[in-house]
N, C-alpha and C. Protein backbone atom coordinates (compact mmCIF):
# COMPACT_ATOMS: atom_id res chain seq x y z
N UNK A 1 12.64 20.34 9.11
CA UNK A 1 13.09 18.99 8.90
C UNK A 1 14.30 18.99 7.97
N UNK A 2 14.47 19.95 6.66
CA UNK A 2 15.43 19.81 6.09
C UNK A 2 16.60 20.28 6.75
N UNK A 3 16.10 21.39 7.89
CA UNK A 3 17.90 21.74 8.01
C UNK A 3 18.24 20.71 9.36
N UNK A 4 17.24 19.76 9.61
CA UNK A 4 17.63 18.58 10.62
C UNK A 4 18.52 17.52 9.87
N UNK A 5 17.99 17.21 8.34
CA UNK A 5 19.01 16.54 7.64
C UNK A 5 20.24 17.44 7.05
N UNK A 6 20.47 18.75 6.67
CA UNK A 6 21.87 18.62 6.28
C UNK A 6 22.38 19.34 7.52
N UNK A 7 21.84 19.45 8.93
CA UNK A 7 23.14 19.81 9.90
C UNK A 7 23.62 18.09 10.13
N UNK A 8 22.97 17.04 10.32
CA UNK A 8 23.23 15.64 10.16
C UNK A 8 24.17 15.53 9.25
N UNK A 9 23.81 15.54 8.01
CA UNK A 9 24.18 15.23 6.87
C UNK A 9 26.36 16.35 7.29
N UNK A 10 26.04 17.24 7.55
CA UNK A 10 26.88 17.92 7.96
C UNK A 10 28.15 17.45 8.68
N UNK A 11 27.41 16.92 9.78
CA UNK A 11 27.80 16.41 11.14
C UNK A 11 28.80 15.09 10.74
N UNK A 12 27.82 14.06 9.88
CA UNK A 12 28.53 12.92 9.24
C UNK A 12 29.87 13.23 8.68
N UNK A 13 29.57 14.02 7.53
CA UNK A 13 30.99 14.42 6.85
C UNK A 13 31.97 15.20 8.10
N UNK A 14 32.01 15.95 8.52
CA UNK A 14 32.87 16.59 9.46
C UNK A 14 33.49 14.98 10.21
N UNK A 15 32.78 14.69 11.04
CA UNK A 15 33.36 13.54 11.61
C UNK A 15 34.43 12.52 10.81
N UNK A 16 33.33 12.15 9.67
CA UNK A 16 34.27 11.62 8.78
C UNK A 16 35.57 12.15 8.53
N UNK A 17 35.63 13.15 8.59
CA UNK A 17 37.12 13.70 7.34
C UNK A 17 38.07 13.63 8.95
N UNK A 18 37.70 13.73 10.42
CA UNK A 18 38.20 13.71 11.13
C UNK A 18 38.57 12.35 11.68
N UNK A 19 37.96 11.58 11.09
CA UNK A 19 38.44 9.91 11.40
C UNK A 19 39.11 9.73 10.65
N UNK A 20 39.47 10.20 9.27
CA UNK A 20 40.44 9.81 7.75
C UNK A 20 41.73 10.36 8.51
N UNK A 21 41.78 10.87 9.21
CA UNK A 21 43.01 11.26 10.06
C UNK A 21 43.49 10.90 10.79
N UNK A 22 42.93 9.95 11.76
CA UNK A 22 42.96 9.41 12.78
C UNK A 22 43.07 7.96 12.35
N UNK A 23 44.06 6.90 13.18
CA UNK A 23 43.54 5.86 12.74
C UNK A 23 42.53 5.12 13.48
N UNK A 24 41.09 6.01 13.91
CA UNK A 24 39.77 5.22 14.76
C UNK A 24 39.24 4.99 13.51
N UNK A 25 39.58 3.91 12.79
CA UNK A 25 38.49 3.28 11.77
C UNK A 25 36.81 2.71 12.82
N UNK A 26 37.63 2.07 13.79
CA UNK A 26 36.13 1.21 14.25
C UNK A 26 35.15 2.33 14.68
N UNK A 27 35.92 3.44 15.49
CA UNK A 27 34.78 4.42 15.23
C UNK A 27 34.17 5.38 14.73
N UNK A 28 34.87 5.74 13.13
CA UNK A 28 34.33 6.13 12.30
C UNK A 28 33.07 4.49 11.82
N UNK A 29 33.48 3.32 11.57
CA UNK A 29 32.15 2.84 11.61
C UNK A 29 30.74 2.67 12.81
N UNK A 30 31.44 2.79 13.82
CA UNK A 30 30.19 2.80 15.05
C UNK A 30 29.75 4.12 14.93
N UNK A 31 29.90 5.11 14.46
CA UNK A 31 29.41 6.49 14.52
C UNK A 31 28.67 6.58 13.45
N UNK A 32 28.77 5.38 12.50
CA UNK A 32 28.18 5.85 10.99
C UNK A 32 26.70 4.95 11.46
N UNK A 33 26.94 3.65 11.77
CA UNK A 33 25.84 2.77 12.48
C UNK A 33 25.04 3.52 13.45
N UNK A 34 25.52 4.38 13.97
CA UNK A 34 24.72 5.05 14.97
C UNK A 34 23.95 6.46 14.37
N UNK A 35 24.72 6.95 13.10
CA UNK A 35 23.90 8.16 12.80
C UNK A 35 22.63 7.28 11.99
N UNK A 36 22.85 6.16 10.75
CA UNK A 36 21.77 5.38 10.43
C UNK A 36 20.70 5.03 11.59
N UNK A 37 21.33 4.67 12.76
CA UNK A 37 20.52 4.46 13.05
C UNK A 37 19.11 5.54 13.67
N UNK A 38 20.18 6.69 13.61
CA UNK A 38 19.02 7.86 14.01
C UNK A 38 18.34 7.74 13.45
N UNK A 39 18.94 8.28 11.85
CA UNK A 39 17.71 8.62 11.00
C UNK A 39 16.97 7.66 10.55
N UNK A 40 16.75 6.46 11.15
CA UNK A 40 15.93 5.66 10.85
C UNK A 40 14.71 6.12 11.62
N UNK A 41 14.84 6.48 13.14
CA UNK A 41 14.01 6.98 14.17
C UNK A 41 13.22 8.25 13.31
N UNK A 42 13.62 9.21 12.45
CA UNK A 42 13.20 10.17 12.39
C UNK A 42 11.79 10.09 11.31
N UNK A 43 11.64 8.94 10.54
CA UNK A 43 10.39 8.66 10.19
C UNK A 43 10.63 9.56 8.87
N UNK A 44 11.64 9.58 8.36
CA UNK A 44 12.02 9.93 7.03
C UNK A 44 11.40 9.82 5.80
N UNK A 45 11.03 9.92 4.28
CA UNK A 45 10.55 9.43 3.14
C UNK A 45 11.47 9.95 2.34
N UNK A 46 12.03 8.77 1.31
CA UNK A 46 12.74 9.65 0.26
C UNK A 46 12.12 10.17 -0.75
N UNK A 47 12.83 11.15 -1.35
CA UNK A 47 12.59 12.17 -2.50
C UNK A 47 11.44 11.52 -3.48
N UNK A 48 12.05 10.40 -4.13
CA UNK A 48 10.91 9.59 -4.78
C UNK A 48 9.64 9.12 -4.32
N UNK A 49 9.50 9.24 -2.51
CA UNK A 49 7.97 8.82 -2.39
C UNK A 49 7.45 10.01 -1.91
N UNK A 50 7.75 11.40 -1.87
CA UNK A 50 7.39 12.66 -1.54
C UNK A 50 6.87 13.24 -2.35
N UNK A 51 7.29 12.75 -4.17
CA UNK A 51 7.25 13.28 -5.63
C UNK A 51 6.00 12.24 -5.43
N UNK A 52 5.91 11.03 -5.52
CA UNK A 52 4.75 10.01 -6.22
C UNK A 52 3.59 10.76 -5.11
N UNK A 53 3.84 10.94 -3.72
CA UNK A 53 2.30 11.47 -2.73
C UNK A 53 2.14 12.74 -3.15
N UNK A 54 3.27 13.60 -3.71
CA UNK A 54 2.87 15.27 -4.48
C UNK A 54 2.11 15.15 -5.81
N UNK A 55 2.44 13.74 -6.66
CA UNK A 55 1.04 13.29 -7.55
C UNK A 55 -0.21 13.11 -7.67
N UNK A 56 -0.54 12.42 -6.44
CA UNK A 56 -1.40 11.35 -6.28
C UNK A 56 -2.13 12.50 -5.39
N UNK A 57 -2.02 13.79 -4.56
CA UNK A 57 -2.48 14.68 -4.25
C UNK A 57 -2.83 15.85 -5.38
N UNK A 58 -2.18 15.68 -6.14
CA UNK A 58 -2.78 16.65 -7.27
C UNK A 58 -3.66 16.02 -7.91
N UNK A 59 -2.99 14.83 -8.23
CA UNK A 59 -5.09 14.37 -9.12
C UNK A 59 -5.74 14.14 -8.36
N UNK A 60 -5.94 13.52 -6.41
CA UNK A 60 -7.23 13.48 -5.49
C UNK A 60 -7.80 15.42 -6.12
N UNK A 61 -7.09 15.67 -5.88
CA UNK A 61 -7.63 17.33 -5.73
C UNK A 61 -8.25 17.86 -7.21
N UNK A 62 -7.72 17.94 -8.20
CA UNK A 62 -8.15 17.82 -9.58
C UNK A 62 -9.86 17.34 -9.61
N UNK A 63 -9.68 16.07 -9.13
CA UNK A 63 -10.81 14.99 -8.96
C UNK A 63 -11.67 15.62 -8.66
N UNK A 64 -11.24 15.86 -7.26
CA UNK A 64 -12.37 16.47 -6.00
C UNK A 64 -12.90 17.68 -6.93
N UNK A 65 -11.86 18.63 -7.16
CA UNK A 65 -13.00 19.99 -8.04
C UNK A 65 -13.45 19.74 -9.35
N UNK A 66 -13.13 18.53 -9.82
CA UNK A 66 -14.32 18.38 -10.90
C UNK A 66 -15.61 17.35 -10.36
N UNK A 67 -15.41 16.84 -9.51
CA UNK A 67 -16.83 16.19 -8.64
C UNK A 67 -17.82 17.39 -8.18
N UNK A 68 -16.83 18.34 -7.52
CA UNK A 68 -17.71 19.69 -7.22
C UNK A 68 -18.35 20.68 -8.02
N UNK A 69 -17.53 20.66 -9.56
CA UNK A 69 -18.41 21.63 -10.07
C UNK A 69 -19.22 20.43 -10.80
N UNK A 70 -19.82 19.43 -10.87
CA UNK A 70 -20.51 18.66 -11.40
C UNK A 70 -21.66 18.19 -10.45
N UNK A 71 -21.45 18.39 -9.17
CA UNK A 71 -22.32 18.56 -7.67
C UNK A 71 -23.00 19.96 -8.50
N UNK A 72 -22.40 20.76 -8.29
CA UNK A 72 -23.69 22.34 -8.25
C UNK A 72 -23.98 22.54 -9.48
N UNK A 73 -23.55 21.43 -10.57
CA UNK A 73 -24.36 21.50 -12.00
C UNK A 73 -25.73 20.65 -11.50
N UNK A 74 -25.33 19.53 -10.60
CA UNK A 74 -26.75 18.57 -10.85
C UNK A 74 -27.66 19.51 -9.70
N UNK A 75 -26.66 20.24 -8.65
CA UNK A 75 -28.02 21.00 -8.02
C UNK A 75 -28.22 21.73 -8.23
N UNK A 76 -28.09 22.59 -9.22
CA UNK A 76 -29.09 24.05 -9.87
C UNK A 76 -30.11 23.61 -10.99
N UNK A 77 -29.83 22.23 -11.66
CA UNK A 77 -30.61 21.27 -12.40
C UNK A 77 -31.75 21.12 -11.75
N UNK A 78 -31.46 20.54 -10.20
CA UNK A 78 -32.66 20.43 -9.64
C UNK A 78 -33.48 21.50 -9.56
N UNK A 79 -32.52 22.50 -8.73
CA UNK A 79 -33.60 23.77 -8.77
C UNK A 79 -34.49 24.51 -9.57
N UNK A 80 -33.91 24.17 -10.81
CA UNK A 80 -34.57 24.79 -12.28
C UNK A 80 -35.93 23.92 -12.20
């Protein structure tokens, strides 16, 4: 997925610097509308909500193995 965004990311700039040359302003903007609009399709998350779900997965998980070793404390309790 990342090297899907910077050959994109790539692709944009190249084009760009080749429209700054050219005078196709309108389609350096229809090309820019159209790469947004890809990556809208591609079901993207930015950096900041990739960091907050890489959180919120470390303390579920944290959680979970202190629920577990507190599970086979109360069942060897029993067993005793």
């Amino acid at each position: 997925m990342n090297n899907k965004l910077s050959f994109l990311s790539e692709l944009q700039t190249k084009i760009s610097e080749v429209l700054q040359q050219s005078p196709a302003k309108d389609i350096e903007k229809n090309m820019k509308a159209m790469l947004n609009q890809g990556f809208s399709k591609l079901d993207l998350l930015t950096r900041e909500e990739f960091d907050i779900q890489s959180e919120v997965l470390q303390r579920t998980r944290a959680r979970l193995e202190a629920l577990e070793a507190r599970v086979a404390e109360l069942e060897s309790r029993l067993k005793s």
